[in-house]
C-alpha atoms as a PDB file:
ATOM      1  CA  UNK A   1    -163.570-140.094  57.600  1.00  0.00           C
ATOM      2  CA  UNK A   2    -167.424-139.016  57.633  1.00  0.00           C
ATOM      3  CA  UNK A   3    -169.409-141.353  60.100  1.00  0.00           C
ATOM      4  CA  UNK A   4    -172.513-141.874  58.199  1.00  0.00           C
ATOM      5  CA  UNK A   5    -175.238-142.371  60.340  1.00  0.00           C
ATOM      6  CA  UNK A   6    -177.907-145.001  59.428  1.00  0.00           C
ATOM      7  CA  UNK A   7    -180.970-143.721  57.128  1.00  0.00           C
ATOM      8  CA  UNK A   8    -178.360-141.214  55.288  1.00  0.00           C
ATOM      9  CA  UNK A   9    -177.683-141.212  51.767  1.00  0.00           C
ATOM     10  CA  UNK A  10    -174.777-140.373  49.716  1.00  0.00           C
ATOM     11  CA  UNK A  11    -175.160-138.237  46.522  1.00  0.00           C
ATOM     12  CA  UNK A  12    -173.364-137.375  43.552  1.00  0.00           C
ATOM     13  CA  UNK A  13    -173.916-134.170  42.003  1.00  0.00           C
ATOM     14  CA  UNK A  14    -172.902-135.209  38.362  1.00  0.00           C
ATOM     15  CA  UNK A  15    -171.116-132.880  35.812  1.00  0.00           C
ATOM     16  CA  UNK A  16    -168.886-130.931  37.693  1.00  0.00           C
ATOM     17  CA  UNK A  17    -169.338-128.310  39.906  1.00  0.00           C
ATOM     18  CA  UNK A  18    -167.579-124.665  40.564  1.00  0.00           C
ATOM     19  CA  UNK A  19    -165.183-125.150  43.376  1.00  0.00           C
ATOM     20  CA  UNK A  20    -165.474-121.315  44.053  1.00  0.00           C
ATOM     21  CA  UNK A  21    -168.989-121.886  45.705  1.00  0.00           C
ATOM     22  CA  UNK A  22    -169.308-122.061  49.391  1.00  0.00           C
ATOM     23  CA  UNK A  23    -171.618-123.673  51.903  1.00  0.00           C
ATOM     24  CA  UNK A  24    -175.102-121.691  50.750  1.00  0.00           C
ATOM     25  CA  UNK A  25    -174.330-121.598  47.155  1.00  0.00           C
ATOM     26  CA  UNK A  26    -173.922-125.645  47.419  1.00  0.00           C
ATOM     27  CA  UNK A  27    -176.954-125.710  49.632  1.00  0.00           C
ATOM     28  CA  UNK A  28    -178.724-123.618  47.337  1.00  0.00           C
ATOM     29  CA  UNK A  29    -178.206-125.668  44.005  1.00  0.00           C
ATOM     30  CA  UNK A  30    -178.726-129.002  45.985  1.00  0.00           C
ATOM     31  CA  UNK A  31    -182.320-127.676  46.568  1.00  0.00           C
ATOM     32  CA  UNK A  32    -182.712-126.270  42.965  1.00  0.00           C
ATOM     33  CA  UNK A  33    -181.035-127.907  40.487  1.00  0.00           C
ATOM     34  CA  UNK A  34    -180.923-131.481  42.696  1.00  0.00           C
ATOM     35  CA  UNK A  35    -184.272-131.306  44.286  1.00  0.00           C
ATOM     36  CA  UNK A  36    -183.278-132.874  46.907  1.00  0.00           C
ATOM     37  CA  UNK A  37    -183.656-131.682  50.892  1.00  0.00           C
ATOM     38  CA  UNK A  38    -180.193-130.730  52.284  1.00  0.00           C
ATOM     39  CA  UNK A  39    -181.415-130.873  55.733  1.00  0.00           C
ATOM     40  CA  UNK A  40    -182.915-134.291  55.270  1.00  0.00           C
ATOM     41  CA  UNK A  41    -179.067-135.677  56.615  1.00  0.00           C
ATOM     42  CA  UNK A  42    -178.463-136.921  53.539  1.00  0.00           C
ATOM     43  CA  UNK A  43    -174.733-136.058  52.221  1.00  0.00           C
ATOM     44  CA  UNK A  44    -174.093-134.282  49.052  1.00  0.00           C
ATOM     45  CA  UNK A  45    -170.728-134.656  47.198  1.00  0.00           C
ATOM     46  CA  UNK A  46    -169.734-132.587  44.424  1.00  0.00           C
ATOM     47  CA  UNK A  47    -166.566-132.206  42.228  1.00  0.00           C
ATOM     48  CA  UNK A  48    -164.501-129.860  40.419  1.00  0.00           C
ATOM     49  CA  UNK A  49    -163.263-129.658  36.798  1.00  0.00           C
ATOM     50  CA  UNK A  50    -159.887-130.782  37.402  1.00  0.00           C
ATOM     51  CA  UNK A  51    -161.113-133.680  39.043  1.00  0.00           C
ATOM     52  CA  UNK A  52    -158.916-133.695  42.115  1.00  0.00           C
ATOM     53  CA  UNK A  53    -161.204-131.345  44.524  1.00  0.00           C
ATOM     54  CA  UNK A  54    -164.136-132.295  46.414  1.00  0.00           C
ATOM     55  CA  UNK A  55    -166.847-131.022  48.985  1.00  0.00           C
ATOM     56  CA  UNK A  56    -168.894-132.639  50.754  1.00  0.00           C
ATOM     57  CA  UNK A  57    -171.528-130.531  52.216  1.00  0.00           C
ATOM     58  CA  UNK A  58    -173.876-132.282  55.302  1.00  0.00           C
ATOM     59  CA  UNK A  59    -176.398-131.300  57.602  1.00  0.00           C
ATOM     60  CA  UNK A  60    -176.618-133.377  60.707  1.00  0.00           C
ATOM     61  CA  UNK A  61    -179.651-132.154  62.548  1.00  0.00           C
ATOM     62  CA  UNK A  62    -177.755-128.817  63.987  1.00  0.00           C
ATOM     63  CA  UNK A  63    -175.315-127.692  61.508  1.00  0.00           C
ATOM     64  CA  UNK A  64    -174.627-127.670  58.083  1.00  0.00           C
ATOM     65  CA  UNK A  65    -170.831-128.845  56.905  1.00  0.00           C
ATOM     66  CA  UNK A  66    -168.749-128.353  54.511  1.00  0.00           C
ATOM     67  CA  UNK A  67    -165.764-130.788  54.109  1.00  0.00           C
ATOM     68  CA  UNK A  68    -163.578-130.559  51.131  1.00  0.00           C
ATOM     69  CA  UNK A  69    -160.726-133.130  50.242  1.00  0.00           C
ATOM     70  CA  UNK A  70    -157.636-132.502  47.948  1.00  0.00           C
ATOM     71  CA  UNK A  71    -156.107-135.595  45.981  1.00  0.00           C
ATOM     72  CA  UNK A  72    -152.395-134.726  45.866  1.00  0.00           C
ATOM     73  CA  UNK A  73    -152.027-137.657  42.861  1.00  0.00           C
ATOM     74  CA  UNK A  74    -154.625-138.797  40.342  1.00  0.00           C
ATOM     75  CA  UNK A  75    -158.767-137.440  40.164  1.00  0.00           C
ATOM     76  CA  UNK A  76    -161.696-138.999  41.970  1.00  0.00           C
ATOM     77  CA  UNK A  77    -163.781-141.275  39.806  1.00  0.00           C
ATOM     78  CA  UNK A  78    -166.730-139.914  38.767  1.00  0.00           C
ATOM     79  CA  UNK A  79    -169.920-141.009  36.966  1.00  0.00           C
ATOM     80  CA  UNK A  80    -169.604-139.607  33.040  1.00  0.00           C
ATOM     81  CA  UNK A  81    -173.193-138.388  33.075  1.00  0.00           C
ATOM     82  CA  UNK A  82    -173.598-134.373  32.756  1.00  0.00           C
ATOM     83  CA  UNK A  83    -176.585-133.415  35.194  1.00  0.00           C
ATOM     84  CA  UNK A  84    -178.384-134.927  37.852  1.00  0.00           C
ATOM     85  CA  UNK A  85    -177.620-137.215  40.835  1.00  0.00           C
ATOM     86  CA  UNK A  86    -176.512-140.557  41.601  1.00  0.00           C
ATOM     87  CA  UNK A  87    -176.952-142.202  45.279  1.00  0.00           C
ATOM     88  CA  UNK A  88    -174.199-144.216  46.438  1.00  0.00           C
ATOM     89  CA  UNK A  89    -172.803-146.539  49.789  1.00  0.00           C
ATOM     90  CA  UNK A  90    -170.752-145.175  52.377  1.00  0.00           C
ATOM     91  CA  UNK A  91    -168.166-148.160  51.403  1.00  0.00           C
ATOM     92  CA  UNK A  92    -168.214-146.512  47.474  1.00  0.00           C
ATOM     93  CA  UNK A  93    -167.625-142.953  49.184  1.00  0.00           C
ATOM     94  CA  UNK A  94    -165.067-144.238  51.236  1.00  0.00           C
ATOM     95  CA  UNK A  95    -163.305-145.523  48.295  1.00  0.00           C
ATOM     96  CA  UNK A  96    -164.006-142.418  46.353  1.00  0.00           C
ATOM     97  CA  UNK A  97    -162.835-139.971  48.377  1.00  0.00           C
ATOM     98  CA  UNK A  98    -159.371-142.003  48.497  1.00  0.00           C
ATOM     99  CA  UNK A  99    -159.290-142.410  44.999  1.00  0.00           C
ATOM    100  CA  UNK A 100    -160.269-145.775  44.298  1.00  0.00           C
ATOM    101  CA  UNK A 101    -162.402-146.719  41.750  1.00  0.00           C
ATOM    102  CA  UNK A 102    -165.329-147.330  43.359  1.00  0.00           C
ATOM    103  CA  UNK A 103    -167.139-148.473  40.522  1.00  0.00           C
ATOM    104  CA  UNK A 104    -164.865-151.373  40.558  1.00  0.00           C
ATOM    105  CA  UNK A 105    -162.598-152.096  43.403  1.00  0.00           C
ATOM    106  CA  UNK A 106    -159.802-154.550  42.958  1.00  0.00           C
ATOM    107  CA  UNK A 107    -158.977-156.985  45.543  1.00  0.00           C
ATOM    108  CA  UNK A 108    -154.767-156.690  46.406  1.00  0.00           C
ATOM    109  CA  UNK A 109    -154.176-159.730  48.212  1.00  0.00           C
ATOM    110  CA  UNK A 110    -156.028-162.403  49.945  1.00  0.00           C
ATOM    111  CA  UNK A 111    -154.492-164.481  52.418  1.00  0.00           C
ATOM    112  CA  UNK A 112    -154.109-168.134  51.362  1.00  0.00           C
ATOM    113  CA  UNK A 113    -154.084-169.966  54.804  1.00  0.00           C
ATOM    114  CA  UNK A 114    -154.443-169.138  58.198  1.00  0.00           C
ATOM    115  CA  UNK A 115    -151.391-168.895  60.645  1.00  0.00           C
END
């Protein structure tokens, strides 16, 4: 898992995104087709056409990172909108990048009493 520091955001690059691309080409359409500032420490998440690949692609200050993340069953949930960019929490991407639907999380069990 990511650690998110404080004052980041989490984006969604909507639509999806060719999975062929590398760290600058990523970098490159965050700042072009995104607008957005990729070494602002903000975290940019983008997905494939098959819905099962992701990268994440982070600069922290020093580096710039790319993780990627392979769902062996089912896609990640993603917004239906074509272009553009949605932010979301660290607790949505944690959800999202395990497959949840983060949109809508269900609760599994609750405890009913204590001891």
């Amino acid at each position: 898992m990511i650690a998110v520091p404080g004052g980041s955001k989490i984006w969604l690059a909507l639509g999806h995104t060719d999975m062929r691309r590398g760290m600058r080409m990523l970098a490159l359409q965050v700042q072009q087709v995104l607008k957005q500032d990729v070494h602002a420490g903000d975290l940019f998440v983008f997905r494939g056409r098959s819905g099962s690949l992701c990268k994440i692609l982070w600069h922290d200050g020093v580096a710039m990172s790319l993780y990627i993340r392979r769902l062996e069953r089912g896609h990640f949930v993603w917004p239906s909108a074509k272009d553009g960019v949605v932010a979301i929490s660290a607790s949505a991407m944690a959800c999202l990048l395990d497959g949840i639907d983060w949109r809508n999380p269900q609760e599994t069990w609750r405890p009913k009493q204590v001891g």
